[in-house]
C-alpha atoms as a PDB file:
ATOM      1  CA  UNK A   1      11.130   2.743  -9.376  1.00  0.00           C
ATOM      2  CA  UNK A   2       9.638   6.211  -8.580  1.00  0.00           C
ATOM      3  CA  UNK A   3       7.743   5.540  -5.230  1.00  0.00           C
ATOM      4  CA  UNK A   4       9.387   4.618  -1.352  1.00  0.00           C
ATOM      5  CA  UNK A   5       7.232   4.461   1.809  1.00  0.00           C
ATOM      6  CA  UNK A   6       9.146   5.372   5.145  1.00  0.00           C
ATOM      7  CA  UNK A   7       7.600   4.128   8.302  1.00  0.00           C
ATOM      8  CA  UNK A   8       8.498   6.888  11.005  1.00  0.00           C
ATOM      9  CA  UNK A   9       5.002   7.089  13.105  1.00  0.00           C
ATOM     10  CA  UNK A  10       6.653   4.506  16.197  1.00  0.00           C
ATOM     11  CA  UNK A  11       8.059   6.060  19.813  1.00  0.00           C
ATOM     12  CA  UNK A  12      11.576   5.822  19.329  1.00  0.00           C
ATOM     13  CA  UNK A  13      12.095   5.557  23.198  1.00  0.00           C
ATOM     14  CA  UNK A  14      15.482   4.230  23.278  1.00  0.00           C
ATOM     15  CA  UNK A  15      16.533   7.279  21.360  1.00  0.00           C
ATOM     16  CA  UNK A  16      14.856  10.043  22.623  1.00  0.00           C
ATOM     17  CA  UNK A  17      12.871  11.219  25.498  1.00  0.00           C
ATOM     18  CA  UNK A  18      10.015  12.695  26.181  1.00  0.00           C
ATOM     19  CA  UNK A  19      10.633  16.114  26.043  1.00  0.00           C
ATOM     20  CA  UNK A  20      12.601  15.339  22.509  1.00  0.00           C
ATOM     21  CA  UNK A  21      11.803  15.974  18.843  1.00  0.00           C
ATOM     22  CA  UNK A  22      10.309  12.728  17.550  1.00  0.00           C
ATOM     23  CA  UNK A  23      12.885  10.193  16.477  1.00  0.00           C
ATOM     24  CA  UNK A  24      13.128  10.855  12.511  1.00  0.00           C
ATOM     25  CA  UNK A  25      14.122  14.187  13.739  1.00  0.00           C
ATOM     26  CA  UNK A  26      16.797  13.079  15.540  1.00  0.00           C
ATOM     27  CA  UNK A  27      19.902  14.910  14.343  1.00  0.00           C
ATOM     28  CA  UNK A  28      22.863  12.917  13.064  1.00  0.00           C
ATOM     29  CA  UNK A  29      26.022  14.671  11.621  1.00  0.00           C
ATOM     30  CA  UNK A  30      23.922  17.925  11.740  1.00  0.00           C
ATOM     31  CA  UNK A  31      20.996  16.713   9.729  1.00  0.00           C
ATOM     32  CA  UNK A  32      17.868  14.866  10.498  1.00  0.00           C
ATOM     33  CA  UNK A  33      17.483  10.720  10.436  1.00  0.00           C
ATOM     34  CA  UNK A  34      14.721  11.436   7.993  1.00  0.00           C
ATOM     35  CA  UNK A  35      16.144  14.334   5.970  1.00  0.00           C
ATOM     36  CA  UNK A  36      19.216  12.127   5.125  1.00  0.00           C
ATOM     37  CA  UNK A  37      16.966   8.903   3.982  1.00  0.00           C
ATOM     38  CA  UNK A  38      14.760  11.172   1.840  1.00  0.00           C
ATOM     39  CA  UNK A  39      17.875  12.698   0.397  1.00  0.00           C
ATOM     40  CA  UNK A  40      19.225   8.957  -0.485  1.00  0.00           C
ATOM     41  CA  UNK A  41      16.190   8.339  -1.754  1.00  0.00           C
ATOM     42  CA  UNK A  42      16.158  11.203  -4.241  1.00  0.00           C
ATOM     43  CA  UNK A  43      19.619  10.210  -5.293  1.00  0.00           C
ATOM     44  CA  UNK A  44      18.500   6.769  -6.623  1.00  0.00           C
ATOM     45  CA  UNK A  45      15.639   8.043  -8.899  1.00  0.00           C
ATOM     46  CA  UNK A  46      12.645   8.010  -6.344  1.00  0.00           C
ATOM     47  CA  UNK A  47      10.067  11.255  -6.745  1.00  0.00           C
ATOM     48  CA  UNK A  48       7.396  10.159  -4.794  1.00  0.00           C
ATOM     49  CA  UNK A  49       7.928   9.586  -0.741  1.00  0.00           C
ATOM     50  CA  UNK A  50       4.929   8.258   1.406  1.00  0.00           C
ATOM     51  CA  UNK A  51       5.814   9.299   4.805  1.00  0.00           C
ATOM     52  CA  UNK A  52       3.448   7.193   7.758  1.00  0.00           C
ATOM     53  CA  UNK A  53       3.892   9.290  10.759  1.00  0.00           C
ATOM     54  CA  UNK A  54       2.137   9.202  14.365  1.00  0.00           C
ATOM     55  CA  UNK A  55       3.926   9.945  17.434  1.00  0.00           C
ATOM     56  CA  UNK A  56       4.523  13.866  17.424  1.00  0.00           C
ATOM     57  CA  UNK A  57       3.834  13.796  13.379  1.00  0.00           C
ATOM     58  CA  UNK A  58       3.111  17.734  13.351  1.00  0.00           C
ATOM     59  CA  UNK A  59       6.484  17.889  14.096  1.00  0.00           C
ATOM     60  CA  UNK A  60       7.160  15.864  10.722  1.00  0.00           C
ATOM     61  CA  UNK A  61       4.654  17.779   9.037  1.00  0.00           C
ATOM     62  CA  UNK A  62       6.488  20.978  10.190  1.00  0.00           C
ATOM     63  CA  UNK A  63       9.751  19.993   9.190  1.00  0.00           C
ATOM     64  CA  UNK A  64       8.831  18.690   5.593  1.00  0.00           C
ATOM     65  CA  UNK A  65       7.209  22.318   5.507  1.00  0.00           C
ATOM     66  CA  UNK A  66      10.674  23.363   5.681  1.00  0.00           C
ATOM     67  CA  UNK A  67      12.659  21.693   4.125  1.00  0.00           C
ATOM     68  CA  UNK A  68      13.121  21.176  -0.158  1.00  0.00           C
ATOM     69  CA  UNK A  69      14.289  17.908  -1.366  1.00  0.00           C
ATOM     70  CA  UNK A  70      13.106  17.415  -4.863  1.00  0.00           C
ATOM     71  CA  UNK A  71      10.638  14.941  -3.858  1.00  0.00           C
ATOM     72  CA  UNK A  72       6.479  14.657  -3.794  1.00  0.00           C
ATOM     73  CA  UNK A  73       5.877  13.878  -0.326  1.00  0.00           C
ATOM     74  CA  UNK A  74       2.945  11.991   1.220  1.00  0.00           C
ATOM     75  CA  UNK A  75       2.197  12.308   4.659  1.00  0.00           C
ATOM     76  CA  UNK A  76      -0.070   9.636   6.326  1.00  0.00           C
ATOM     77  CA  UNK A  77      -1.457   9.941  10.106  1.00  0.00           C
ATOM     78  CA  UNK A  78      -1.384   6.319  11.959  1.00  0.00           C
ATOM     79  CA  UNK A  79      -3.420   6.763  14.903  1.00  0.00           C
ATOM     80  CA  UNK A  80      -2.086   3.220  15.953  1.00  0.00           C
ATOM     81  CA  UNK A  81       1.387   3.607  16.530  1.00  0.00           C
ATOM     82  CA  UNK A  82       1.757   2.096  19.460  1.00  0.00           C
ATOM     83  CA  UNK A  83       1.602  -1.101  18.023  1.00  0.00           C
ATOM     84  CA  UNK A  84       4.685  -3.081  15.470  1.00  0.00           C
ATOM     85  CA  UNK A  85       5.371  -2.128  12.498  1.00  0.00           C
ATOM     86  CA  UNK A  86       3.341  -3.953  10.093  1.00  0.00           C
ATOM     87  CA  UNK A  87       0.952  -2.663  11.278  1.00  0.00           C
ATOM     88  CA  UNK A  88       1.997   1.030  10.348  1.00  0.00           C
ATOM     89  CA  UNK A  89       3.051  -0.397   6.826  1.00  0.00           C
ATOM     90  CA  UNK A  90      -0.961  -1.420   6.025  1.00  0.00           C
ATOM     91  CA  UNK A  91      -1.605   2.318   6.790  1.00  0.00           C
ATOM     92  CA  UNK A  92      -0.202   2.966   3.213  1.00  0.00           C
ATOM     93  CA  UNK A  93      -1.431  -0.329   1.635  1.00  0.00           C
ATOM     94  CA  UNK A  94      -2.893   1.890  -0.806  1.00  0.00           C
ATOM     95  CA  UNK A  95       0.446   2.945  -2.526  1.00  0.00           C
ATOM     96  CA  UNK A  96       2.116  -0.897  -3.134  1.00  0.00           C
ATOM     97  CA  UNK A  97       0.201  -0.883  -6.378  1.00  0.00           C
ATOM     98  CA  UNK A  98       3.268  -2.886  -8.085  1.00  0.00           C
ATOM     99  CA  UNK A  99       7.398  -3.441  -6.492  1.00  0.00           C
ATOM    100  CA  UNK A 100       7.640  -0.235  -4.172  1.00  0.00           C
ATOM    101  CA  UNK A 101      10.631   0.480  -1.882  1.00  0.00           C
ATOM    102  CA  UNK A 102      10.105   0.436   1.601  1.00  0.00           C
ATOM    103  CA  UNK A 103      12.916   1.592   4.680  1.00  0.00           C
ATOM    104  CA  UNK A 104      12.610   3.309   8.024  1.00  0.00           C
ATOM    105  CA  UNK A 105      12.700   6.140   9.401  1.00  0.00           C
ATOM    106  CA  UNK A 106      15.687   5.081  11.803  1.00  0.00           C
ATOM    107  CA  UNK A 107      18.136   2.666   9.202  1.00  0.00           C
ATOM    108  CA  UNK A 108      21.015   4.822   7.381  1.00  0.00           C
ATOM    109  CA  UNK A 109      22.378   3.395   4.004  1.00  0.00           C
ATOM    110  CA  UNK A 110      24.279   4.006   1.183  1.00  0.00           C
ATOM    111  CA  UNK A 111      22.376   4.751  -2.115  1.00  0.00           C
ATOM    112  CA  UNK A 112      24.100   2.009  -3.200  1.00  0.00           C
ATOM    113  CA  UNK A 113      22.359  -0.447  -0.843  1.00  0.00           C
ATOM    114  CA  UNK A 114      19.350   1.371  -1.858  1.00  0.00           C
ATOM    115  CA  UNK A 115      19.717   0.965  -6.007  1.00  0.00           C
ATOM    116  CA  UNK A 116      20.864  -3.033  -5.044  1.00  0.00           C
ATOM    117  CA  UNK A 117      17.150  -3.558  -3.389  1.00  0.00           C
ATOM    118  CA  UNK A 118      15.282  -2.016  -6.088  1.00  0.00           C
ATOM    119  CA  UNK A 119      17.872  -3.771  -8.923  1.00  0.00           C
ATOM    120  CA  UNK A 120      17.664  -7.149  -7.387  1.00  0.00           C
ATOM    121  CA  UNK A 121      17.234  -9.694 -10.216  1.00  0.00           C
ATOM    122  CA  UNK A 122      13.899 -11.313  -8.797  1.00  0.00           C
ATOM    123  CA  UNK A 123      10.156 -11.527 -10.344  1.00  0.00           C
ATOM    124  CA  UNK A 124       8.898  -8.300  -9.897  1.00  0.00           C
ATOM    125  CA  UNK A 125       5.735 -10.139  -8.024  1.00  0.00           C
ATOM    126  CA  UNK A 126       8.282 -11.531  -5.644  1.00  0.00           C
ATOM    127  CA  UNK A 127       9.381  -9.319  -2.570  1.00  0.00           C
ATOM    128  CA  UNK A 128      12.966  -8.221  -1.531  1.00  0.00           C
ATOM    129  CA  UNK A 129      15.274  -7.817   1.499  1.00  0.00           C
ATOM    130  CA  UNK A 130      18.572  -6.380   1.484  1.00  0.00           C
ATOM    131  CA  UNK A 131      20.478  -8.401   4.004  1.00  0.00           C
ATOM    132  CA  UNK A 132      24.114  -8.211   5.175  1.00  0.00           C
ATOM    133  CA  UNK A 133      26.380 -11.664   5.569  1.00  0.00           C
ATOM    134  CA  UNK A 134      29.264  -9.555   6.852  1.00  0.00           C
ATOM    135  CA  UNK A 135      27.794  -9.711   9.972  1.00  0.00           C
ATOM    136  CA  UNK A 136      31.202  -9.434  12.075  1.00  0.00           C
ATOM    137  CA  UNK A 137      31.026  -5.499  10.348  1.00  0.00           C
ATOM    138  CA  UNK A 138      28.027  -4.927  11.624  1.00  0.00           C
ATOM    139  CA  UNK A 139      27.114  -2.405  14.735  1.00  0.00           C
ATOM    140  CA  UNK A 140      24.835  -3.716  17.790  1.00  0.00           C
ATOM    141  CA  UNK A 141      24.206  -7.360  16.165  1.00  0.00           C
ATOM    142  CA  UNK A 142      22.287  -8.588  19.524  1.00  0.00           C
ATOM    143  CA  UNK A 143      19.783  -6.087  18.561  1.00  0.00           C
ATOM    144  CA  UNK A 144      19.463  -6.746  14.931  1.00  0.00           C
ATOM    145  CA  UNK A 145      16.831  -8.825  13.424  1.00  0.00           C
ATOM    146  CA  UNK A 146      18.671 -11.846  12.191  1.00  0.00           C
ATOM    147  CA  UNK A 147      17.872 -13.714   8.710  1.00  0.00           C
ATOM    148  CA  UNK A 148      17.825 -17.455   8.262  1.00  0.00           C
ATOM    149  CA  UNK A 149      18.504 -17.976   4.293  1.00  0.00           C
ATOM    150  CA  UNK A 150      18.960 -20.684   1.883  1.00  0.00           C
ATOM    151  CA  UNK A 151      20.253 -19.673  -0.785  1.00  0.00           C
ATOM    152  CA  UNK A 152      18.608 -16.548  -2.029  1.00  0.00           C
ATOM    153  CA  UNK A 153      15.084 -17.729  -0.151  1.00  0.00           C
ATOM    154  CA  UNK A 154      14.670 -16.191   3.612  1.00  0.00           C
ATOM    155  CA  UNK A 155      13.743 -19.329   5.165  1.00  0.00           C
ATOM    156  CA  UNK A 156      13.068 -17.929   8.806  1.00  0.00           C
ATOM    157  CA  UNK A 157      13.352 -13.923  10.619  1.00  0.00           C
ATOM    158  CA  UNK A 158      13.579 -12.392  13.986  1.00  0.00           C
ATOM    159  CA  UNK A 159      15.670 -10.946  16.604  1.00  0.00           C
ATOM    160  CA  UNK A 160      16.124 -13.931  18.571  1.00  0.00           C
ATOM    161  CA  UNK A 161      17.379 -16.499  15.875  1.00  0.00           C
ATOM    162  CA  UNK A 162      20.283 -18.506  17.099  1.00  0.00           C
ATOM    163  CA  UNK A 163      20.831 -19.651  14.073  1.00  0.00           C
ATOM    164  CA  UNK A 164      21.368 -17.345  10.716  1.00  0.00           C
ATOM    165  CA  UNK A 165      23.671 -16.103   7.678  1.00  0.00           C
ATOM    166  CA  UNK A 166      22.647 -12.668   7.375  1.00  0.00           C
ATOM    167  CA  UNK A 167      21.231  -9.491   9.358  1.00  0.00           C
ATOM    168  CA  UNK A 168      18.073  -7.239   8.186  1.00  0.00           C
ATOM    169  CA  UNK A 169      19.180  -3.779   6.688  1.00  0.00           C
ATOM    170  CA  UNK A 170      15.338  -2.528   6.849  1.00  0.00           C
ATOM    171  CA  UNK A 171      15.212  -1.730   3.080  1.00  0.00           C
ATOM    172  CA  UNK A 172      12.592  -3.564   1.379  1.00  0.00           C
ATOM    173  CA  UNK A 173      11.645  -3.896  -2.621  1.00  0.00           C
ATOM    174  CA  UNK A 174       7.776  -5.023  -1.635  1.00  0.00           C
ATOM    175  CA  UNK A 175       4.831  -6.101  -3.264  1.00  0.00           C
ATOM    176  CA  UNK A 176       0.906  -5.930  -2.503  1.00  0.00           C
ATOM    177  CA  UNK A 177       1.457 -10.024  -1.047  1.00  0.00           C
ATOM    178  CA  UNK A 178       3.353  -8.407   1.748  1.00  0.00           C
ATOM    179  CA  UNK A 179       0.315  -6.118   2.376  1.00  0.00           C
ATOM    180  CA  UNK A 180      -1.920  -9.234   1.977  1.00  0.00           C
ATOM    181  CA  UNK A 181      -0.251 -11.637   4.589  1.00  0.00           C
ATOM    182  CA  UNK A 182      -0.082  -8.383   6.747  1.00  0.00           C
ATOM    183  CA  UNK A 183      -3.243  -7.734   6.680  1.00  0.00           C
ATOM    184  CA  UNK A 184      -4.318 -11.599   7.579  1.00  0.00           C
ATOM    185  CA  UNK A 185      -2.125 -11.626  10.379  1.00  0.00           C
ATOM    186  CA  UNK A 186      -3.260  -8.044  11.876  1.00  0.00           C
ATOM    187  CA  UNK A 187      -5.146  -8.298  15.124  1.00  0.00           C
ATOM    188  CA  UNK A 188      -6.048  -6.362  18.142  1.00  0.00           C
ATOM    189  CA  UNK A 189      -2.020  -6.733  18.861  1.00  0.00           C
ATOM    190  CA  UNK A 190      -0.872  -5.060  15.299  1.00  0.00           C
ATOM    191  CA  UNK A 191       1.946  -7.332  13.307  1.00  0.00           C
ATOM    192  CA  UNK A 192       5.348  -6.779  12.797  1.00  0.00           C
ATOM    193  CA  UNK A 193       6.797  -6.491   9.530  1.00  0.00           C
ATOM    194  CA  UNK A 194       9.015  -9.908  10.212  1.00  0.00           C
ATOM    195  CA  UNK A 195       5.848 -11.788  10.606  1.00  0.00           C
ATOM    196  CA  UNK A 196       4.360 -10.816   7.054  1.00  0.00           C
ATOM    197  CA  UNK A 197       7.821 -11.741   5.777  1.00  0.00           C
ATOM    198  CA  UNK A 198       7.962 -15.101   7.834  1.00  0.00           C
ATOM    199  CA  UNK A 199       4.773 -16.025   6.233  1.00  0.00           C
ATOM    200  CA  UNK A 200       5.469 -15.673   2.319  1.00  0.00           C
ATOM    201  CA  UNK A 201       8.608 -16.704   3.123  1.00  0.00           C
ATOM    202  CA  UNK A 202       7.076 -20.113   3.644  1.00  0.00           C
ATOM    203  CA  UNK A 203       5.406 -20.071   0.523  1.00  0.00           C
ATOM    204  CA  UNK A 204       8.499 -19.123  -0.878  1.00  0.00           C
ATOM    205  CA  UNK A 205       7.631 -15.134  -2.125  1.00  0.00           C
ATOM    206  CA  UNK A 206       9.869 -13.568  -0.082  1.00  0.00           C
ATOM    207  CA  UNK A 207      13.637 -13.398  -1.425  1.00  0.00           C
ATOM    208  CA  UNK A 208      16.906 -12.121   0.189  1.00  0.00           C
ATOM    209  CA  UNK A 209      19.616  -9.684  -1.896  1.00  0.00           C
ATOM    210  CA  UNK A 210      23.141  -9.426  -0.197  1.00  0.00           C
ATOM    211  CA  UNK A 211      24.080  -5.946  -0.463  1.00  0.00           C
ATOM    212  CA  UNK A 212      27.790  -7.023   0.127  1.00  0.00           C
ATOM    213  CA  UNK A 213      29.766  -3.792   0.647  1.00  0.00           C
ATOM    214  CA  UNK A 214      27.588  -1.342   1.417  1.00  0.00           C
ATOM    215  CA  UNK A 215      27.331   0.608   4.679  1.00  0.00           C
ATOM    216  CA  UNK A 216      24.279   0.622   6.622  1.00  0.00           C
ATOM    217  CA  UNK A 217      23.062   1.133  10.340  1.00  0.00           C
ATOM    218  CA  UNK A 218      19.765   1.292  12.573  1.00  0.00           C
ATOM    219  CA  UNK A 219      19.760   4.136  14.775  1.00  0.00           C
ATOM    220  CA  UNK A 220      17.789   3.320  17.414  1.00  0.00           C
ATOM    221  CA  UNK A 221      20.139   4.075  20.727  1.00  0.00           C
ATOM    222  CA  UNK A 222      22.634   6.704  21.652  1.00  0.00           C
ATOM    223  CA  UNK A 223      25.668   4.648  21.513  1.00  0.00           C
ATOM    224  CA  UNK A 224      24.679   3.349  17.648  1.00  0.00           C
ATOM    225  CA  UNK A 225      23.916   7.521  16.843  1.00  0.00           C
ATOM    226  CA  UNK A 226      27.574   7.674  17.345  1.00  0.00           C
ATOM    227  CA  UNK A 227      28.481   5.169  15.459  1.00  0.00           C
ATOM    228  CA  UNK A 228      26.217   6.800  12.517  1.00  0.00           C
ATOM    229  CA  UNK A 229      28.519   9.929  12.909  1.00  0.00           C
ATOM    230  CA  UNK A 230      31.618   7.836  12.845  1.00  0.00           C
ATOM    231  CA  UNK A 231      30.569   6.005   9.703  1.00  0.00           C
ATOM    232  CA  UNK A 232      29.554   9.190   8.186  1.00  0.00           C
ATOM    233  CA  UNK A 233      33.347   9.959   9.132  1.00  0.00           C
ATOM    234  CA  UNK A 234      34.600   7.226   7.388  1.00  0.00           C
ATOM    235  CA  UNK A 235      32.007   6.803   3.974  1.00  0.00           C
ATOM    236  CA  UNK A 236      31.655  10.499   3.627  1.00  0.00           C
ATOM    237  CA  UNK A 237      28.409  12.617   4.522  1.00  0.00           C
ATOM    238  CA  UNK A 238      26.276  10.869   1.424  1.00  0.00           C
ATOM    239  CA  UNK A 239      28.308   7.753   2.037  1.00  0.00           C
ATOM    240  CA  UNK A 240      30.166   8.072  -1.342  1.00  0.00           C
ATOM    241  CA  UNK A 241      33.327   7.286  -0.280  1.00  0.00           C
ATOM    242  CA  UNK A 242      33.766   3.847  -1.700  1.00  0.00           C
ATOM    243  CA  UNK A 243      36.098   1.818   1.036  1.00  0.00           C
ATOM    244  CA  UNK A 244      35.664  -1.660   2.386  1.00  0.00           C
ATOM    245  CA  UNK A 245      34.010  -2.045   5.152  1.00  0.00           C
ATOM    246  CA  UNK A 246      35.122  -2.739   8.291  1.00  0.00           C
ATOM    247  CA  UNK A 247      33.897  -2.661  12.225  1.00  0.00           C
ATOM    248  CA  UNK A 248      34.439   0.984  13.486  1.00  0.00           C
ATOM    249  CA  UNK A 249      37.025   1.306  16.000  1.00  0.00           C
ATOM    250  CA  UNK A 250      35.679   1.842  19.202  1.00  0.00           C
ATOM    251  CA  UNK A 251      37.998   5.183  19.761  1.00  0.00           C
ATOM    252  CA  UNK A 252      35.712   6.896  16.796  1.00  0.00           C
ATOM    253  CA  UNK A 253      32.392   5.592  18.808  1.00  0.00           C
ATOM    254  CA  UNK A 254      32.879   8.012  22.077  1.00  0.00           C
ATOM    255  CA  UNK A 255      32.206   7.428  25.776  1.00  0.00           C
END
């Protein structure tokens, strides 16, 4: 697999502020959110990044301008960012021509996570989540989008499930059927990416890898930026360090 989309057009309020660079610009460690996911990328064989920017995307532009990461990059303005992000995803319909990876602009991983979406032993027609069982290691799981499974079949998504076995990393292997049920569910109000995977998962085209030991986090607040840093701590600054994972102790988190 040569080709990844990143979604990084949305506000990113709860990180940053107004007067702030735009959220995939957020530092972490010393290096940008999106510098370090484009640098995972490259390191499990993918030459071909489709960025989807919109809030403050000069700013992306700009920084891409800058910086040289052995990738083709792809920059595509979404005027609707504003709205979920499904929504943003149909903006680069165009490039899920066959089983393309797909992660945001916010979500951290190992490239290990990364090469266990895009090996996952599925139908190539069929599309992917990585999720996590070992939810107790996880940061901020109130927040997380939760994952209903049987077996290796998502069976239902969303935030507020009360019941589930698993939590959404963000990385995706995805087919043109996600863009399809995207697109038929796309309205005035945008979708979100859970929906379009709520509704093959029904039909039962949506299937769920566990990517057991492999560190991940969404950094979409202040306190879980932290936590980044103190994982980075722990797994090393490309997460190589190979350790089991465990919650991070609140001393390495801050005040």
């Amino acid at each position: 697999m040569r080709r990844a989309i990143i979604l990084a057009a949305g506000y990113g309020s709860r990180l940053v502020g107004a007067a702030d660079p735009p959220k995939p610009l957020v530092e972490v460690a010393g290096r940008a959110l999106l510098h370090r996911i484009v640098s995972q990328l490259h390191a499990v064989g993918i030459r071909e990044v489709v960025v989807v920017i919109g809030h403050r995307g000069e700013m992306i532009r700009a920084a891409f301008r800058e910086w040289s990461l052995g990738v083709d990059v792809v920059l595509l303005e979404h005027d609707r960012f504003d709205l979920p992000n499904g929504t943003s995803l149909l903006r680069a319909a165009a490039f899920i021509e066959g089983p393309t990876l797909l992660t945001m602009s916010d979500h951290l991983c190992s490239p290990g996570l990364l090469q266990t979406v895009i090996d996952a032993p599925f139908d190539a027609a069929l599309s992917v989540l990585g999720v996590d069982r070992d939810v107790a290691a996880c940061f901020d799981v109130d927040d997380a989008t939760k994952v209903r499974l049987d077996g290796d079949s998502i069976v239902a998504i969303g935030k507020e499930l009360r019941r589930f076995d698993a939590l959404d990393t963000g990385i995706f292997r995805v087919t043109p059927d996600l863009v399809d049920a995207l697109a038929a569910l796309d309205g005035a109000r945008g979708v979100s990416l859970s929906e379009g995977v709520a509704r093959l998962a029904k039909r039962g085209r949506f299937k769920a890898v566990d990517v057991g030991d492999e560190p991940w986090i969404d950094v979409d607040t202040p306190e879980a930026r932290r936590a980044a840093e103190a994982m980075l701590l722990r797994y090393g600054d490309d997460f190589s360090v190979r350790l089991p994972r465990r919650p991070l102790p609140s001393a390495l988190l801050g005040a």
